[in-house]
Protein backbone atom coordinates (compact mmCIF):
# COMPACT_ATOMS: atom_id res chain seq x y z
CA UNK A 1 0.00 0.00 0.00
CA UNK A 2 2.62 2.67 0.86
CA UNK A 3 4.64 2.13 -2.10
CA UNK A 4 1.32 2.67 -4.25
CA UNK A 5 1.12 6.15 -2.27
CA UNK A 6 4.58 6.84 -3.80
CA UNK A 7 3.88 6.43 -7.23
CA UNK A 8 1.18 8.95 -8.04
CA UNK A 9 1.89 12.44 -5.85
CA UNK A 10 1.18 15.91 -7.02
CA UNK A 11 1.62 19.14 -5.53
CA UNK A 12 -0.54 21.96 -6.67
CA UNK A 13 -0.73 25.48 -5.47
CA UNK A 14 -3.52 27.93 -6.90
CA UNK A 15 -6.55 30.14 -5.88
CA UNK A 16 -10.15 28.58 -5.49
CA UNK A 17 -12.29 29.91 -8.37
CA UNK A 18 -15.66 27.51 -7.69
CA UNK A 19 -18.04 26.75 -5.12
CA UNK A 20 -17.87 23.11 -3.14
CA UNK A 21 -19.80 21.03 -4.77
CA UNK A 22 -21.16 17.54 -3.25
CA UNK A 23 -19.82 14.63 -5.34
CA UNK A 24 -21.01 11.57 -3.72
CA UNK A 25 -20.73 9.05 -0.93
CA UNK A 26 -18.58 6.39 0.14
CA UNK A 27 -18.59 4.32 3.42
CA UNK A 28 -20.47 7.26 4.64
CA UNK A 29 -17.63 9.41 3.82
CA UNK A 30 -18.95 12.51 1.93
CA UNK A 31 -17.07 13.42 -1.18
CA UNK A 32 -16.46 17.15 -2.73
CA UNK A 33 -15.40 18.90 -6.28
CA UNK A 34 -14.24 22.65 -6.75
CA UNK A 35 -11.45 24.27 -9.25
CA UNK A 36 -8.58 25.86 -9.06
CA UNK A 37 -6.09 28.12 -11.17
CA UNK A 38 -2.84 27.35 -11.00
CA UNK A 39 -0.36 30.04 -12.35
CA UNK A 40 1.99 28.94 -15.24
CA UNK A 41 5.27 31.07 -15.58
CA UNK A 42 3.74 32.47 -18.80
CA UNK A 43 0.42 34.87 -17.94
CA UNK A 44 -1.42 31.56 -18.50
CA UNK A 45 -3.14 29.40 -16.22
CA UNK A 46 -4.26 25.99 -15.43
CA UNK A 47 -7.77 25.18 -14.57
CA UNK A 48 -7.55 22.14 -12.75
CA UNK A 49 -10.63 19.77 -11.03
CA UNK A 50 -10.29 19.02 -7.05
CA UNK A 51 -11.88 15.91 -4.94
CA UNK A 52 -11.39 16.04 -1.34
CA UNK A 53 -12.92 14.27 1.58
CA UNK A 54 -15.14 16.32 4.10
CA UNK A 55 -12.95 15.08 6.78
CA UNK A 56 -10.17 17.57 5.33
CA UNK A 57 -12.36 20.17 5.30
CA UNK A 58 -12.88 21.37 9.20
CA UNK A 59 -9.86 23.34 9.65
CA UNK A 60 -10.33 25.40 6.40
CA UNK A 61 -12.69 27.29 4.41
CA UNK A 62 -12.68 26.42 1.31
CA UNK A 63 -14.29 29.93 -0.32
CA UNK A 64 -13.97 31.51 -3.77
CA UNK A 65 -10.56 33.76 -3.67
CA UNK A 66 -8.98 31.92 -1.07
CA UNK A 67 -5.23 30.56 -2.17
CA UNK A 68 -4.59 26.96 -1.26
CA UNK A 69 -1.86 24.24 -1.40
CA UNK A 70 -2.87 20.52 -2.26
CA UNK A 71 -0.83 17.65 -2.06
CA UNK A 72 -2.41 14.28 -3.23
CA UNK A 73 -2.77 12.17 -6.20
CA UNK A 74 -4.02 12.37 -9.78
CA UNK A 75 -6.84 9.94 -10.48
CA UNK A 76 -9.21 8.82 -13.56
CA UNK A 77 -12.72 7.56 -14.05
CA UNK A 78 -15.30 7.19 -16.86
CA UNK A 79 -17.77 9.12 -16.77
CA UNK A 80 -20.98 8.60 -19.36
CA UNK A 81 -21.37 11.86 -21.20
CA UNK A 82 -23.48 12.65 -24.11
CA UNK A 83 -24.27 9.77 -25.13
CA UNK A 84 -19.97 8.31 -24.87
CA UNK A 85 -17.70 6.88 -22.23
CA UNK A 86 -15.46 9.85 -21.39
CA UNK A 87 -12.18 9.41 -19.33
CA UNK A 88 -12.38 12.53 -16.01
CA UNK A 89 -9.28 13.07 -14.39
CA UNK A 90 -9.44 14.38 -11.23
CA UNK A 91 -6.64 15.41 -8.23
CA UNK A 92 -7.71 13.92 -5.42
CA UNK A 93 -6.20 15.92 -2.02
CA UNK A 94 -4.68 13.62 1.24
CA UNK A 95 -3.86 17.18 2.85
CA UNK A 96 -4.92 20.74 2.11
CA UNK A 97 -4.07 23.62 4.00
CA UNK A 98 -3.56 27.88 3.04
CA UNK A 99 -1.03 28.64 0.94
CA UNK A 100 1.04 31.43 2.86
CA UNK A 101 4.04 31.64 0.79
CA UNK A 102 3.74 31.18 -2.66
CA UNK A 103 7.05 28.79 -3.98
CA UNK A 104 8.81 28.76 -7.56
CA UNK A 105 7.18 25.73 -8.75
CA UNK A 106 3.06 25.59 -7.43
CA UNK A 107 2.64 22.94 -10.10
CA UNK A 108 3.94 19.40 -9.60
CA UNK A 109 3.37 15.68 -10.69
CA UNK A 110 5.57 12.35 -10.29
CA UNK A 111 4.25 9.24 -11.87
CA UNK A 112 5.42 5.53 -11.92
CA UNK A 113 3.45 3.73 -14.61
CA UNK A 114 2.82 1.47 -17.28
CA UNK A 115 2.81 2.29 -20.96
CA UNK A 116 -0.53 1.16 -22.10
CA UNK A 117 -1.18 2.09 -25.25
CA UNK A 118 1.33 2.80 -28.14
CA UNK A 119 2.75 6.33 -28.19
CA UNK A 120 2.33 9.10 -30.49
CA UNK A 121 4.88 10.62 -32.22
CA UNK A 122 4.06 14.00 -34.42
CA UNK A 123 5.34 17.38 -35.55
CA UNK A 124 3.34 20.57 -35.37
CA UNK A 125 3.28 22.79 -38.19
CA UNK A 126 5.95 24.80 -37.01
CA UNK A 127 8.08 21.79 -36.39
CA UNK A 128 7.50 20.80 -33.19
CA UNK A 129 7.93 17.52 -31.82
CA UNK A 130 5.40 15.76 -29.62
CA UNK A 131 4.41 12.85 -28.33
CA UNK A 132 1.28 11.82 -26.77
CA UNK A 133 1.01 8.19 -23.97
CA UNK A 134 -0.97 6.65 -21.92
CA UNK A 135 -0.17 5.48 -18.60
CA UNK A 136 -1.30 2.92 -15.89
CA UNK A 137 -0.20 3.83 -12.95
CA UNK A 138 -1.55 1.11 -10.14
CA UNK A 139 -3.62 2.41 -7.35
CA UNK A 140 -4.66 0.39 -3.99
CA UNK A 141 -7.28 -2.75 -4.29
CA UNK A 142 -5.84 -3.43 -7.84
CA UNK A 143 -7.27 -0.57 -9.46
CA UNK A 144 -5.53 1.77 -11.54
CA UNK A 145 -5.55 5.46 -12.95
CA UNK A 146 -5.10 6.16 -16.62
CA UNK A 147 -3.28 9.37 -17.52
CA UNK A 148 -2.83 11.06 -20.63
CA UNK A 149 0.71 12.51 -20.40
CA UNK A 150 2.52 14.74 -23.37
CA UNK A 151 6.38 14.99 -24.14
CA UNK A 152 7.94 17.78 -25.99
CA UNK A 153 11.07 17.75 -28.54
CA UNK A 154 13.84 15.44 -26.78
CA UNK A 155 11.67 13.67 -24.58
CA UNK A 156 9.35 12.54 -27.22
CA UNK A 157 12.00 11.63 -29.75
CA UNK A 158 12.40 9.02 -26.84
CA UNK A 159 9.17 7.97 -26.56
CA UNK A 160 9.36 6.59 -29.80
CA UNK A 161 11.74 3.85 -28.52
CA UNK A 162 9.03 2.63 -25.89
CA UNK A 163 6.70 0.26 -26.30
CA UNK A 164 3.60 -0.97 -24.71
CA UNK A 165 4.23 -2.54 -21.08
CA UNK A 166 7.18 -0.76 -20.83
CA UNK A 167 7.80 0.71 -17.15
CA UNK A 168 8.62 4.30 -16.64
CA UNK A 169 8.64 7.46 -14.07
CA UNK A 170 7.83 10.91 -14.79
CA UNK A 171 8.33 14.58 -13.78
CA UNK A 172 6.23 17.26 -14.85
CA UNK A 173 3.01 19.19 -14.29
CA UNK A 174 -0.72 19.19 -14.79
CA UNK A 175 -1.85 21.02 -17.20
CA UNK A 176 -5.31 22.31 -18.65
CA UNK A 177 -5.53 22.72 -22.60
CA UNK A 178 -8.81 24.06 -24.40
CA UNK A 179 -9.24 22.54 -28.01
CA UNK A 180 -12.03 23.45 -30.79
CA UNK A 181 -14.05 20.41 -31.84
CA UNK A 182 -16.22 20.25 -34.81
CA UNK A 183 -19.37 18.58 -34.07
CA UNK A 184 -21.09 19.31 -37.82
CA UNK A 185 -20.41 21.21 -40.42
CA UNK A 186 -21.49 24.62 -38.68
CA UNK A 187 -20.79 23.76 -35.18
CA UNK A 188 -17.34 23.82 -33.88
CA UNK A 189 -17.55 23.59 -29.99
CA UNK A 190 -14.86 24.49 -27.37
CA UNK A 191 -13.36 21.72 -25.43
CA UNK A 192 -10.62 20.99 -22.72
CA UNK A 193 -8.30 18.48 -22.23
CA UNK A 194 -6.27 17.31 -18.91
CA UNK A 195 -2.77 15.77 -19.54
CA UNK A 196 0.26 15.62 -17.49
CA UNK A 197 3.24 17.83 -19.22
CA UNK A 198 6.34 15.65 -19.12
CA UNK A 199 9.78 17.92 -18.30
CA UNK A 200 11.68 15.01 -17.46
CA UNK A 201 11.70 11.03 -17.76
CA UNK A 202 13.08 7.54 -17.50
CA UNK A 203 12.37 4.10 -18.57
CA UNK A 204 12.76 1.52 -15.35
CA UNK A 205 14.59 -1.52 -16.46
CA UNK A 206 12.50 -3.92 -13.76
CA UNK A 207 14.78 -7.04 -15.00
CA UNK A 208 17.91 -5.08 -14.10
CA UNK A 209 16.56 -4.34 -10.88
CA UNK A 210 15.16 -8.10 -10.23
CA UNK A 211 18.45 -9.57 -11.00
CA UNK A 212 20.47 -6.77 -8.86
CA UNK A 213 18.52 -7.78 -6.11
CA UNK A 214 18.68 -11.73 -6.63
CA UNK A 215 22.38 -11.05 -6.33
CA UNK A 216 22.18 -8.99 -3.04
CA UNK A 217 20.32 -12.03 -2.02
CA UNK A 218 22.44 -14.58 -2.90
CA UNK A 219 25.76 -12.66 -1.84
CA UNK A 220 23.10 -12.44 1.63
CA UNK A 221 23.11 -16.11 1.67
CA UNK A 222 26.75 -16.80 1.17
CA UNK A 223 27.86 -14.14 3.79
CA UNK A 224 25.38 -16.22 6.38
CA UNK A 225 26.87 -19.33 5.42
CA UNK A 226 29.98 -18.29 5.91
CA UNK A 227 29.57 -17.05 9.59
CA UNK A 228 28.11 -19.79 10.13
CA UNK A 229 30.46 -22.09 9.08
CA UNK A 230 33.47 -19.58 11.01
CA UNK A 231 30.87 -20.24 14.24
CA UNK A 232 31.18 -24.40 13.89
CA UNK A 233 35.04 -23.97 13.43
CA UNK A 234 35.71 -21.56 16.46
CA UNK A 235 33.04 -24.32 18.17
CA UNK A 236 35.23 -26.93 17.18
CA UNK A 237 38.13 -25.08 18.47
CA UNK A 238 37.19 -24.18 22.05
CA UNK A 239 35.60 -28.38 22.24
């Protein structure tokens, strides 16, 4: 359990822009939504969705204006919406408190996960590189959260050497992105899109690991062998 705490954490700071709203119910645990905009270092920001337990919620006020700092973990679910299965990511807070002192960085995400679906690879028209994945990143009770993460130039010329199943970790932040979609041929509608922007990663080589630690077990075993063979000798000795 606490190493599936320590694959998922985000830090957020940002201003509350929505009212509480009551999600739902669990184990007679009440559940609640509001947003929050989290400065970029351009002008921009990111408008970012918020779960948190009412049990988090009697030593604050959570009020429109107020300026708070979340720490938690980023989390999906389908959701049925017009008529389609739609994937709703959501940050879902362990501790909230004021934010007092504003830092460098009030926009944070680290993910262990799972490559799930093949990645992306594309240029823009102006020549960017980008690459769009999909990660599983395992939660408690053998759930997991899908998250739609994005690389830029370097990064995703490296994401084209992954493949599907393929473990890695990475650093970045959450951002919000509105899109135009065209729903006929005189409708366009506005849209936005939650993905995690990647600023650094690394691919975890989990046989590597496995046989590093068979031989820290086996070199484990010989040292105890060892001793106690050096214990029957000095037994044999004193006899």
């Amino acid at each position: 359990m606490e190493n599936l705490m320590l694959n998922n954490k985000i830090y957020l700071e940002g201003e509350v822009i929505s009212e509480l709203s009551f999600s739902h119910e669990m184990y007679g645990e009440g559940f609640y939504t509001f947003n929050i905009k989290v400065p970029r270092l351009s002008d921009a920001n990111d408008i970012l969705f918020i779960t948190i337990s009412e049990r988090l919620m009697n030593d604050i006020d959570i009020n429109i204006g107020v300026q708070v700092l979340i720490e938690g973990q980023l989390r999906s679910y389908n959701k049925f919406v017009d008529g389609a299965n739609r994937l709703i990511l959501t940050v879902f807070a362990r501790n909230i408190s004021l934010c007092t002192e504003k830092s460098k960085n009030p926009n944070q995400i680290f993910l262990d996960g799972f490559i799930c679906k093949e990645p992306v690879y594309r240029t823009t028209p102006f020549g960017r590189e980008i690459s769009d994945m999909l990660l599983a990143v395992n939660r408690a009770y053998n759930k997991s959260d899908y998250i739609p993460t994005i690389a830029w130039g370097r990064n995703s010329r490296f994401c084209k050497s992954l493949k599907v199943g393929d473990n890695i970790r990475v650093w970045g932040r959450l951002q919000s992105r509105e899109y135009q979609k065209k729903v006929s041929e005189s409708e366009i509608i506005k849209k936005v899109a939650y993905e995690v922007s990647i600023s650094k990663m690394e691919k975890i080589n989990n046989d590597l690991e496995k046989d590093m630690k068979s031989e820290e077990t086996s070199s484990k075993n010989i040292n105890e062998d060892n001793n106690k063979e050096h214990d029957v000798g000095k037994n044999k000795q004193i006899s």
